[in-house]
C-alpha atoms as a PDB file:
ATOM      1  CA  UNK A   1       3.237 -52.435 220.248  1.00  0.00           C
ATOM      2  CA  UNK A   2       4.425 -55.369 222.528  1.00  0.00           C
ATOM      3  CA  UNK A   3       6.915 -54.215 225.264  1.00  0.00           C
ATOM      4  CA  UNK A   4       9.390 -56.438 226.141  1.00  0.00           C
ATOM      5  CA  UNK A   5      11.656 -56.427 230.036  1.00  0.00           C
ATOM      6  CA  UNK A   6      14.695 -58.479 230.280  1.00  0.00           C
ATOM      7  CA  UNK A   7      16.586 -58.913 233.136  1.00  0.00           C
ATOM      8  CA  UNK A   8      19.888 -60.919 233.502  1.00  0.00           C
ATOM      9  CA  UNK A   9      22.501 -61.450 236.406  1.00  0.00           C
ATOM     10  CA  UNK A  10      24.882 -62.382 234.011  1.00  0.00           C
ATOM     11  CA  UNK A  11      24.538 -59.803 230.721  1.00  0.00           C
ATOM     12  CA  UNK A  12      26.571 -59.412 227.993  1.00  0.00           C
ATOM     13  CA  UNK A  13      26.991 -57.769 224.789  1.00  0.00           C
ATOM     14  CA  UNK A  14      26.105 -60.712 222.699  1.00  0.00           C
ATOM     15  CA  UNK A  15      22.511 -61.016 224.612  1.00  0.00           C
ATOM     16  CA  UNK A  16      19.606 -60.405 222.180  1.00  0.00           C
ATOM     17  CA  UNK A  17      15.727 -61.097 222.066  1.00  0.00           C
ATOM     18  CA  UNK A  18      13.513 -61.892 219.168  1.00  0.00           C
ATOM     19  CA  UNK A  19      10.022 -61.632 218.001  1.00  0.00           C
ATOM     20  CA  UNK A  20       8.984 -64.777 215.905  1.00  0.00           C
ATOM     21  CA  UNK A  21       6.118 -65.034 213.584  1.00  0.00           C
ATOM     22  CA  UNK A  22       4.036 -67.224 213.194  1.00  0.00           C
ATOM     23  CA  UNK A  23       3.903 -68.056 216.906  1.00  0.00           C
ATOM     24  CA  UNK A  24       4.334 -71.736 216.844  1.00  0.00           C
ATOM     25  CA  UNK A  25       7.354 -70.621 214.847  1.00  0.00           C
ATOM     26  CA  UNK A  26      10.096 -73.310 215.358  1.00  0.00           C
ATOM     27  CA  UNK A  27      13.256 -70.481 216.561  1.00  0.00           C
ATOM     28  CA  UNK A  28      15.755 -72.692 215.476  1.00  0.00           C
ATOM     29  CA  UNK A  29      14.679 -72.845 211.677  1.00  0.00           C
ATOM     30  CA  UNK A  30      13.531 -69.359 210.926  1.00  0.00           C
ATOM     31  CA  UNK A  31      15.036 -65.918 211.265  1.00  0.00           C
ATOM     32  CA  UNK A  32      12.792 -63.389 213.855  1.00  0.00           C
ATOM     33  CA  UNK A  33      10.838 -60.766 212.467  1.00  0.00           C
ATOM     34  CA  UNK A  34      12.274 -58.050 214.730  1.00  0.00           C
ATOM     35  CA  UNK A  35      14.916 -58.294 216.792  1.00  0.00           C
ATOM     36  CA  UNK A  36      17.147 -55.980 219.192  1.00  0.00           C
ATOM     37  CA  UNK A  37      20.467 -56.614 220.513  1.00  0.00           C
ATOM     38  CA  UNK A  38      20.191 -55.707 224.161  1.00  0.00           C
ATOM     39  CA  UNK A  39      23.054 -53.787 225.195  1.00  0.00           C
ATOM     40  CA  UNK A  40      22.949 -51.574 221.905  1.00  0.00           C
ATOM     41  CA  UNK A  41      18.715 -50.427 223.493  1.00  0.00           C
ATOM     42  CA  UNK A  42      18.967 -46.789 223.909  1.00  0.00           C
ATOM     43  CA  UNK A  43      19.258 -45.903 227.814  1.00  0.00           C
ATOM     44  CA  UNK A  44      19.616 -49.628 229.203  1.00  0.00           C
ATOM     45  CA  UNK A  45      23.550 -49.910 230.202  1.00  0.00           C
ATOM     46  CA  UNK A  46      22.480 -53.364 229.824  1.00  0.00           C
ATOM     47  CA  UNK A  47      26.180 -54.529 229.708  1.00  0.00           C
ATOM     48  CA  UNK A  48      26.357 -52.681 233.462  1.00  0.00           C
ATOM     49  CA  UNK A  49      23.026 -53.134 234.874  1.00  0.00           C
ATOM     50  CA  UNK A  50      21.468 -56.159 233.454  1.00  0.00           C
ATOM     51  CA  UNK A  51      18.226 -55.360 232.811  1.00  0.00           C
ATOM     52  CA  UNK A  52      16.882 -53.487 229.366  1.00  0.00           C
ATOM     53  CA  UNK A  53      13.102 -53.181 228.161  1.00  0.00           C
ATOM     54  CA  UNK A  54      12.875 -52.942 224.068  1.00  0.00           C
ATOM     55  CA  UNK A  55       9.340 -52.139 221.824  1.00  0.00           C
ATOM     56  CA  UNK A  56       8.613 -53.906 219.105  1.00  0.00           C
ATOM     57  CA  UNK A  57       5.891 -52.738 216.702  1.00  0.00           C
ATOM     58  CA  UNK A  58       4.334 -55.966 215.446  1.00  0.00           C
ATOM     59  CA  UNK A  59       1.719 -55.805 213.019  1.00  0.00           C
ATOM     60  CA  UNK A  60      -0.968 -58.233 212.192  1.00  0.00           C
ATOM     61  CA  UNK A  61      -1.734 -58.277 208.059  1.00  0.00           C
ATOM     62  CA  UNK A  62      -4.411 -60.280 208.425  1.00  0.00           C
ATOM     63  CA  UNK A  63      -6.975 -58.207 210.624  1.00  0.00           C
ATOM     64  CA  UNK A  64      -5.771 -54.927 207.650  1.00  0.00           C
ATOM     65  CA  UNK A  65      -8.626 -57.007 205.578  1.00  0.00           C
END
């Protein structure tokens, strides 16, 4: 599980974060493997307060061998 804590003195509802794979994955050219839109994380009031933490559950295929 990777925990993530974002914090913003300017938040809004169209804030999101992303976890990319592979990790020299150029952002601009693929889609992220998970994703959460920040003010929709259960108990943040990100909108309001600016700060939300989200878990992603990331798994690694390649150590499953």
């Amino acid at each position: 599980m990777v925990l993530v804590t974002v914090t913003s003195t300017t938040p809004g509802t169209n804030h999101w974060v992303g976890a990319y794979s592979p990790p020299n994955a150029a952002v601009n050219e693929t889609a992220p493997v998970k994703y959460a839109i920040l003010h929709r994380v259960d108990g943040s009031n990100y909108a309001k307060t600016g700060k939300a933490t989200v878990s992603f559950f990331l798994f690694s295929y390649g150590q499953l061998e």
